[in-house]
Protein backbone atom coordinates (compact mmCIF):
# COMPACT_ATOMS: atom_id res chain seq x y z
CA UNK A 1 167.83 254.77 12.99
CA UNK A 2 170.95 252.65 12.14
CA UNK A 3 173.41 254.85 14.04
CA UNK A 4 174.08 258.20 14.91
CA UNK A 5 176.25 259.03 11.63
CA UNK A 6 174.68 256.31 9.55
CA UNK A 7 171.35 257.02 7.80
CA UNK A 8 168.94 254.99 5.65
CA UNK A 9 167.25 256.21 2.39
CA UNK A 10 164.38 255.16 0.95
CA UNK A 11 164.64 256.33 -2.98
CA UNK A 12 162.00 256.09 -5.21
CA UNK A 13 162.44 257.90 -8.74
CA UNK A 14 159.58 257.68 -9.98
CA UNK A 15 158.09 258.45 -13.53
CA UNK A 16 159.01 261.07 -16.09
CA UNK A 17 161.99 263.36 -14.62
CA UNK A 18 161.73 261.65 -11.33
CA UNK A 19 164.36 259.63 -12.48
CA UNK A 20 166.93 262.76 -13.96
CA UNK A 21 166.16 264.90 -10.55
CA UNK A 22 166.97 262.49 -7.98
CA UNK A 23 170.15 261.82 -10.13
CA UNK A 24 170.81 265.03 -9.93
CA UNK A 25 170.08 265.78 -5.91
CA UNK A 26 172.02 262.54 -4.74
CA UNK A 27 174.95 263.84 -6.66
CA UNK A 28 174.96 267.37 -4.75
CA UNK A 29 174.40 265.66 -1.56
CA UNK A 30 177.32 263.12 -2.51
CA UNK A 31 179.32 265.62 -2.54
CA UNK A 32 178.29 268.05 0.75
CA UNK A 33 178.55 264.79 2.20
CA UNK A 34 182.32 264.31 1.70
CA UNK A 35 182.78 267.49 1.91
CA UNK A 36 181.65 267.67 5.79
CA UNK A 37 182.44 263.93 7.08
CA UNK A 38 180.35 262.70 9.66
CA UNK A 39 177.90 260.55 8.17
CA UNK A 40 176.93 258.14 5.94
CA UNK A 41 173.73 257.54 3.67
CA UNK A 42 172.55 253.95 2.53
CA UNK A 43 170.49 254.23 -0.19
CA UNK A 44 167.62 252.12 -0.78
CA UNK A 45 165.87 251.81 -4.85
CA UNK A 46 162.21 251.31 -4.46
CA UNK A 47 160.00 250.74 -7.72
CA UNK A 48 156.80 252.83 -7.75
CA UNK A 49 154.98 254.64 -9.86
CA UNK A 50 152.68 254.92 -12.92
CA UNK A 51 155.29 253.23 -15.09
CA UNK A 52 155.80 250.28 -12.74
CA UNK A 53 151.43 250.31 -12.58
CA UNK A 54 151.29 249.74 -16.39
CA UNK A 55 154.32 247.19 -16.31
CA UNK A 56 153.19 245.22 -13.04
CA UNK A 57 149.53 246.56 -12.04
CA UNK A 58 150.36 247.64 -9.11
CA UNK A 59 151.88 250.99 -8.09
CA UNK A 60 154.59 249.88 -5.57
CA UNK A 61 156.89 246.81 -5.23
CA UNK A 62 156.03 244.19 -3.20
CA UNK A 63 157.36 244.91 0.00
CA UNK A 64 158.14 248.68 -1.27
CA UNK A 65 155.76 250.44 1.74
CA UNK A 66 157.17 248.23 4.24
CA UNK A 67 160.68 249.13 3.36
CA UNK A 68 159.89 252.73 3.22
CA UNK A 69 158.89 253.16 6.29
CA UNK A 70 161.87 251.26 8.07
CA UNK A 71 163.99 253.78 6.28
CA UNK A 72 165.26 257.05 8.27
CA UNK A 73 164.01 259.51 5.35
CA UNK A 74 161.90 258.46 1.93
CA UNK A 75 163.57 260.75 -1.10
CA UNK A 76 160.96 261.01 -4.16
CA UNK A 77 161.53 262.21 -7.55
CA UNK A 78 157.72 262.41 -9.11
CA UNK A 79 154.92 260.47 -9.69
CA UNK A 80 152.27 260.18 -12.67
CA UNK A 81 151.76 259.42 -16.74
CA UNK A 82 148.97 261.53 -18.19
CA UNK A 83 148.79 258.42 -20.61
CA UNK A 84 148.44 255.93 -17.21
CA UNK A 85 144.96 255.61 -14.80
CA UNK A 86 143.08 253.67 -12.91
CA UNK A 87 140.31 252.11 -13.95
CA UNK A 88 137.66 255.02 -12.33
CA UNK A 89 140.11 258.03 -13.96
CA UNK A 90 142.56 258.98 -10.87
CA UNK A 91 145.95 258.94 -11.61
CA UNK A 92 148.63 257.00 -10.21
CA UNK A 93 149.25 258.36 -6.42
CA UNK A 94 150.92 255.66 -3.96
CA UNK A 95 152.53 258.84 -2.30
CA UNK A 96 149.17 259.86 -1.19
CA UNK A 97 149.16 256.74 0.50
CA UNK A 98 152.45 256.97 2.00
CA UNK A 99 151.51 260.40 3.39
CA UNK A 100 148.09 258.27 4.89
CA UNK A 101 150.24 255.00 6.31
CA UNK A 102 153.06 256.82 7.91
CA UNK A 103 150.38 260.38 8.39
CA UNK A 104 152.43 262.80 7.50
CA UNK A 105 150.93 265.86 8.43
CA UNK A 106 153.37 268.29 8.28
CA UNK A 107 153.90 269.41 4.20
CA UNK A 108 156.32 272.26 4.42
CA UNK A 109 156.66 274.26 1.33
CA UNK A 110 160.03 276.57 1.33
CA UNK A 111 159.47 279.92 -0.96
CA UNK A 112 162.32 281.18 -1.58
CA UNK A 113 163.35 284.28 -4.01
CA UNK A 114 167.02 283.84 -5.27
CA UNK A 115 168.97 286.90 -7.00
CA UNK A 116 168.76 286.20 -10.75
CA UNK A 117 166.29 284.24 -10.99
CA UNK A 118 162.89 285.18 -12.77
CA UNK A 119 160.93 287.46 -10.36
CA UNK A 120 157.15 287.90 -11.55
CA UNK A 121 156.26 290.85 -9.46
CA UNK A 122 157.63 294.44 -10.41
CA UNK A 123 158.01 295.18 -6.53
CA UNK A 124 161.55 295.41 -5.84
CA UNK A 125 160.56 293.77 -2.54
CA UNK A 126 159.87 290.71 -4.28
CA UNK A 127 163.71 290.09 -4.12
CA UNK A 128 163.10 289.39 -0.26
CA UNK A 129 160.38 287.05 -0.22
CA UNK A 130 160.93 284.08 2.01
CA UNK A 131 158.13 282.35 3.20
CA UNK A 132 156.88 278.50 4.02
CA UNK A 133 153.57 277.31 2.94
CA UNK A 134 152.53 274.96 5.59
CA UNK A 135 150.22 272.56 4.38
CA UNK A 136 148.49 269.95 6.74
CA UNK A 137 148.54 266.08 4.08
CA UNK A 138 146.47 264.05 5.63
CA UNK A 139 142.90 265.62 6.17
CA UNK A 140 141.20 268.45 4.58
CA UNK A 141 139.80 268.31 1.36
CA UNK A 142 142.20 265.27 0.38
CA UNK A 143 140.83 263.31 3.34
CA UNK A 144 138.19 261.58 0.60
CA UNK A 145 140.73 261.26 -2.12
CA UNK A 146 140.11 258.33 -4.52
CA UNK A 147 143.52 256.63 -3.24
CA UNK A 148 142.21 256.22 0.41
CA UNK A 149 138.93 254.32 -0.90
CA UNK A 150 136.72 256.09 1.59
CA UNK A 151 133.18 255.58 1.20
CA UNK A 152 131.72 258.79 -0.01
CA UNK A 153 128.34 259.39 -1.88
CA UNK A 154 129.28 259.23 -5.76
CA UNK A 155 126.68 257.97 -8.52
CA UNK A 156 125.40 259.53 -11.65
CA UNK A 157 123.27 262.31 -10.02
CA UNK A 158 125.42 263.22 -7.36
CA UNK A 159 129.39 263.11 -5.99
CA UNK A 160 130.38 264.38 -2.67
CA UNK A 161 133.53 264.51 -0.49
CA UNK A 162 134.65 264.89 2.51
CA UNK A 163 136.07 268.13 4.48
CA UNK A 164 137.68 266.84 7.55
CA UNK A 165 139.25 268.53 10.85
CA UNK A 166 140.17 266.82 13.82
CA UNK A 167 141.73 268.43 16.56
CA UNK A 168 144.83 265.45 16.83
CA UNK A 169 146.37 266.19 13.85
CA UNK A 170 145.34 270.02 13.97
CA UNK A 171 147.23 270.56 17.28
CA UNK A 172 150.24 268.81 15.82
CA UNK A 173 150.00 270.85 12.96
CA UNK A 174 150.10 274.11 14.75
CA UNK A 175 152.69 273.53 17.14
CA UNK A 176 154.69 271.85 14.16
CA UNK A 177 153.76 275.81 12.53
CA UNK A 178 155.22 277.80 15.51
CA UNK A 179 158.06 275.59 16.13
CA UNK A 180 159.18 275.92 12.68
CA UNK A 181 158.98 279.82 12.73
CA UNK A 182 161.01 280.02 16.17
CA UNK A 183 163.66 278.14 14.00
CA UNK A 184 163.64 280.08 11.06
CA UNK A 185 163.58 283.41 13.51
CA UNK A 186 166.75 282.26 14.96
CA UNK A 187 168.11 282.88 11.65
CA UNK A 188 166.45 286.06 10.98
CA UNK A 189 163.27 285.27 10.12
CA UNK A 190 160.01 287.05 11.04
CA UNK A 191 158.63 284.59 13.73
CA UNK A 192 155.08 285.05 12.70
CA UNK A 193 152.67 282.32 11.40
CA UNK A 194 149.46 283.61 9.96
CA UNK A 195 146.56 280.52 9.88
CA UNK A 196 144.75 280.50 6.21
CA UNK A 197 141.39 279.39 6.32
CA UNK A 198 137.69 279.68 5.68
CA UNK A 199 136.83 280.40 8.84
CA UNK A 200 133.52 282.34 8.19
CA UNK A 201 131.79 279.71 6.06
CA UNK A 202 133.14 276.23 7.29
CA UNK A 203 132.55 275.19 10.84
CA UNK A 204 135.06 272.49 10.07
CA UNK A 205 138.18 275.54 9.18
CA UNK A 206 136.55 277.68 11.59
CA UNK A 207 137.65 274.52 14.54
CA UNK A 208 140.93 274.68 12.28
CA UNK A 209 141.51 278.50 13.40
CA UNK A 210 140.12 277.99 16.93
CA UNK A 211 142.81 275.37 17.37
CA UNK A 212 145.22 277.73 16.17
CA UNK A 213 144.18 280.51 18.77
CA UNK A 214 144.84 277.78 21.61
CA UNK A 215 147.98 276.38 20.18
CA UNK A 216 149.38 280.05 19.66
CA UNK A 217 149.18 281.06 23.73
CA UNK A 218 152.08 278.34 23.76
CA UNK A 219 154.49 280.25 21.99
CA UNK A 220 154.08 283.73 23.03
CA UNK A 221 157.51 284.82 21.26
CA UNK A 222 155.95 284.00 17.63
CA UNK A 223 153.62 286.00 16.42
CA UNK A 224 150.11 284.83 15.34
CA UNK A 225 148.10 286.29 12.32
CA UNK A 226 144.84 285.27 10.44
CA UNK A 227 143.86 284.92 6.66
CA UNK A 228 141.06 283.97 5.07
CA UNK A 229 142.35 281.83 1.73
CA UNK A 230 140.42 284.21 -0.68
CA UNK A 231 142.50 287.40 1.06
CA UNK A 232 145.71 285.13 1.48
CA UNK A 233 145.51 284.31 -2.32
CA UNK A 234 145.08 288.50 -2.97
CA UNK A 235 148.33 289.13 -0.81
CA UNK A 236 150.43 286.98 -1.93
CA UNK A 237 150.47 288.93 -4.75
CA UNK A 238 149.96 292.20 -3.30
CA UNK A 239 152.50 291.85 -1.05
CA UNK A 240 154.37 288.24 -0.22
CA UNK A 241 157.76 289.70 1.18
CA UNK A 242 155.42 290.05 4.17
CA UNK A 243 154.82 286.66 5.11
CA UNK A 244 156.94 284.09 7.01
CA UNK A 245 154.75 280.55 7.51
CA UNK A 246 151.78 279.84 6.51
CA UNK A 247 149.72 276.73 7.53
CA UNK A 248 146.90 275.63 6.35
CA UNK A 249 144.44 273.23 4.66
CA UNK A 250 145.51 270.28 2.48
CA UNK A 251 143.37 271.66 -0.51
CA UNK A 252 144.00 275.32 0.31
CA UNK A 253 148.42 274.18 0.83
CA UNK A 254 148.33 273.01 -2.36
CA UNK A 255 146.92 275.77 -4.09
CA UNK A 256 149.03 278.30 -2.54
CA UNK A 257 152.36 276.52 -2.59
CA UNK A 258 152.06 276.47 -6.25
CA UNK A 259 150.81 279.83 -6.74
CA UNK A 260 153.96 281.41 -4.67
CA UNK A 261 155.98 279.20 -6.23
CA UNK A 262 155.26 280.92 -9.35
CA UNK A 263 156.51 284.05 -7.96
CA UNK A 264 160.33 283.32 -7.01
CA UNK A 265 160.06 281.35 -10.68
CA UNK A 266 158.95 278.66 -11.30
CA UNK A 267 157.98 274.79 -9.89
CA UNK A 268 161.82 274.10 -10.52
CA UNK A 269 162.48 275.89 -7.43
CA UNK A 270 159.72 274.39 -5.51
CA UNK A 271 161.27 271.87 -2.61
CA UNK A 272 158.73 269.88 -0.73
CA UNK A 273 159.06 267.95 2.93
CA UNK A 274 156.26 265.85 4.23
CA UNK A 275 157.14 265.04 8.21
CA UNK A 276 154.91 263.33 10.57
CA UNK A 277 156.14 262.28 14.12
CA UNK A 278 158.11 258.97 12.96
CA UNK A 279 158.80 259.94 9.41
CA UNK A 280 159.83 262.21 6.42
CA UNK A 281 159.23 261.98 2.58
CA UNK A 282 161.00 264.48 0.49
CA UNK A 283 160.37 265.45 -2.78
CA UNK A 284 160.25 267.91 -5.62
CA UNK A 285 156.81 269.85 -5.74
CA UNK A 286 156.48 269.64 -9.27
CA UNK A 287 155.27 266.80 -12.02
CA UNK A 288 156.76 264.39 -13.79
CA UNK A 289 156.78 266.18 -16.99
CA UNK A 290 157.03 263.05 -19.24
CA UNK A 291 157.34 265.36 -21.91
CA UNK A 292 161.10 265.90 -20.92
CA UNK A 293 162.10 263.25 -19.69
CA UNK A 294 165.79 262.19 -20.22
CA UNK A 295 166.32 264.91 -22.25
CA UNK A 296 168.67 266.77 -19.89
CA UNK A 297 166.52 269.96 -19.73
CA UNK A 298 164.70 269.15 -16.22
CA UNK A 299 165.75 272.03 -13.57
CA UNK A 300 166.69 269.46 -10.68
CA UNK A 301 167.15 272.69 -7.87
CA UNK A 302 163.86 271.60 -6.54
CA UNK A 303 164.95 268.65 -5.98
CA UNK A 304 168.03 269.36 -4.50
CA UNK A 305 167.19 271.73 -2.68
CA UNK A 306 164.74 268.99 -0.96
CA UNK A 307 167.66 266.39 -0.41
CA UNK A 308 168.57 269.50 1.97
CA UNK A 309 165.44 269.57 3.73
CA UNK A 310 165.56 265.98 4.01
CA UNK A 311 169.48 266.47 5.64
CA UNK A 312 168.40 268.77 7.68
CA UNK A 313 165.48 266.60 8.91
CA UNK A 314 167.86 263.60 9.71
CA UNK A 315 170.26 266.37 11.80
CA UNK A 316 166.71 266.72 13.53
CA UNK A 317 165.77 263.81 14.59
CA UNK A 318 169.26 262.01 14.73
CA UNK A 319 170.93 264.95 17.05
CA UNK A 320 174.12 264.73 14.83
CA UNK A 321 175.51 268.37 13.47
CA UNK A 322 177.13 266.92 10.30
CA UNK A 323 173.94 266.77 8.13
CA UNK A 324 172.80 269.86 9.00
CA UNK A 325 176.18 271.22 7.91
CA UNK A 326 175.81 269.55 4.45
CA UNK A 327 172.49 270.81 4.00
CA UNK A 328 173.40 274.33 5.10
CA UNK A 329 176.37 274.11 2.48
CA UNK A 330 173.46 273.07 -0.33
CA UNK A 331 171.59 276.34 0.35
CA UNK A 332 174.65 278.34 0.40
CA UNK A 333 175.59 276.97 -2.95
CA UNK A 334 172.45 277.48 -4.31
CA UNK A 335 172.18 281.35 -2.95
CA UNK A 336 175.67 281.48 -4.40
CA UNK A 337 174.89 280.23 -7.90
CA UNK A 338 172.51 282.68 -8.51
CA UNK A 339 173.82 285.54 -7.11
CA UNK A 340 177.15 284.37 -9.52
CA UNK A 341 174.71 283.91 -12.12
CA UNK A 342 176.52 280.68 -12.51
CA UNK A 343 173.15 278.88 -12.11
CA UNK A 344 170.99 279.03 -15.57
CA UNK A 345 168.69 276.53 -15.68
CA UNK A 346 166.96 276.29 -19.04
CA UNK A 347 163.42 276.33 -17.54
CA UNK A 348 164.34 280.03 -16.72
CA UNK A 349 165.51 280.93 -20.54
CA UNK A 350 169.13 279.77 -19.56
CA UNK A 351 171.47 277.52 -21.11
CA UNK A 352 172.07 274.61 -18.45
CA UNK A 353 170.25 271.38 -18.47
CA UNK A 354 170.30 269.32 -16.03
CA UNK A 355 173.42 267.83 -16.21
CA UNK A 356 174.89 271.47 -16.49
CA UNK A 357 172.93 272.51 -12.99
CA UNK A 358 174.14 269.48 -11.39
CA UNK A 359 177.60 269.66 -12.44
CA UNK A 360 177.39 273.44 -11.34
CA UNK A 361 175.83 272.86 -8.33
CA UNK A 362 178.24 270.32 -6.73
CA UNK A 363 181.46 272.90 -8.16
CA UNK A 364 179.32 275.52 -5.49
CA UNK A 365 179.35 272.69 -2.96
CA UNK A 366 183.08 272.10 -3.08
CA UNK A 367 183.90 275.63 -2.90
CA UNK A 368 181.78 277.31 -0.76
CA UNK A 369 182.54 278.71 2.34
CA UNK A 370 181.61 276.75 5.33
């Protein structure tokens, strides 16, 4: 870290809308950040991407990993061209590989209903739902992924991956889990984590939840629930206000982050942090979306709302209250906006584009209450 009030960014924009949304959050935190005082963000470009694959062949800068990971945070807009592959068919992915080099385990997920905004379920109740999806990056499902280049059986007649647990990164994982719900209980939260898994078929998730069990006598003022994914999957439907973190899986996390996305509206709202013990990557959850790029209709709250995250992260690890105060005035503005109904972003039938959001968004910032 450079200083106590001085902070370095890694920024990569990425492909598609990657580019508009980090526009967009650096703005807002621009101006939280001179709103509060107190610190200081140097900001770092880094090419990567499918773009800078079909331009260059090769999906990061020269010296672009090394760089990231002597920056305090990483701040990504998206990554990926439908039109752009490698040779065997995978897309474009160096952030897979950032989460491997710098194992960032930790993928939190914020779900977050805001008044105003589209709610899918007729439940009143849905109005309350507040929840993390908790999704361990670097194992799992994902552990075989074509980026990593592990050898795996794949030929004409057969392709297999690999599931895999270890108890390292699983007891990290967990105590990451209950840690973050005794934070978000001292703001009113729940204080429960329920573990999602496939306990009764895999040995390798039924080790995940056994882990769990141990971790969870450490913490004996959160409270510890089960799920099987299937049943998890069923409830968040049935009845989501319910829930307060859930961790699980890297296959399973990504499922469910995007289904509960879904509910409080949309990927737009969808913030993402990936935090290992040395180092954070924040990003949007959703896609490029090529299709609209630079045409000022991206909805860049996701993204914003993960420059927070990523504030809040450096308050974190740095000790310093004046980030966390910026990224607390972020959220407020955000609540604000919609409860105003000054935020209409068109991916929710409204009027604002981006430029509109963003423009709205930092008006929140400068006025709301601190």
């Amino acid at each position: 870290m450079t200083g106590d009030s001085r902070f370095s960014i890694a920024v990569i924009r990425g492909d598609g809308i990657g580019v508009d949304v980090i526009d967009a959050a650096l703005a807002v935190v621009e101006a939280a950040r001179r709103r509060v005082g107190g610190f200081a963000l140097d900001l770092a470009d880094l090419a990567a991407g499918a773009a800078h694959y079909r331009e260059t062949g090769r999906d990061m800068a020269s010296g672009a990993e090394t760089a990231a990971g002597k920056a305090d945070a990483i701040l990504l807009g998206a990554i990926g061209l439908p039109s752009v592959r490698h040779p065997d068919g995978t897309e474009i992915s160096p952030h897979l590989r950032l989460r491997e080099r710098f194992q960032l385990y930790a993928g939190v997920r914020p779900v977050k209903a805001y008044p105003n905004a589209p709610q899918r379920l007729a439940d009143p109740r849905a109005a309350t739902i507040d929840l993390v999806v908790l999704r361990e990056s670097t194992e799992g499902l994902f552990y075989s992924a074509a980026v990593h280049k592990r050898d795996t059986v794949a030929n004409d007649r057969e392709v297999q991956d690999i599931l895999r647990i270890t108890r390292a990164t699983t007891e990290k994982l967990h105590d990451f889990a209950f840690r973050l719900a005794r934070k978000r209980k001292a703001r009113g939260g729940r204080g429960l984590v329920t573990c999602v898994d496939k306990a009764n078929v895999f040995r390798s998730l039924a080790f995940f939840r056994r882990i769990f069990d141990e971790r969870a006598a450490g913490f004996p003022d959160i409270a510890a629930a089960h799920a099987y994914v299937d049943a998890q999957a069923l409830d968040l439907i049935r009845r989501p206000w319910e829930f307060d973190v859930l961790v699980t899986e890297n296959m399973f996390g990504d499922i469910l982050s995007d289904l509960a996305g879904g509910l409080v509206g949309g990927m737009g709202m969808a913030p993402c942090a990936e935090i290992g013990d040395a180092h954070g990557l924040f990003q949007p959850a959703h896609g490029s979306a090529p299709d609209i790029m630079g045409q000022d209709r991206a909805n860049p709250l996701a993204a914003i709302l993960s420059a927070a995250l990523m504030l809040d992260y450096l308050a974190d690890r740095s000790g310093t209250g004046a980030p966390r105060d910026a990224a607390g005035l972020i959220e407020a503005a955000v609540e604000a906006g919609f409860a105003a109904n000054r935020l209409r972003p068109m991916e929710f039938g409204g009027g604002q584009g981006t430029r509109a959001v963003t423009a709205e968004a930092i008006a929140l910032v400068e006025t709301a209450e601190r």
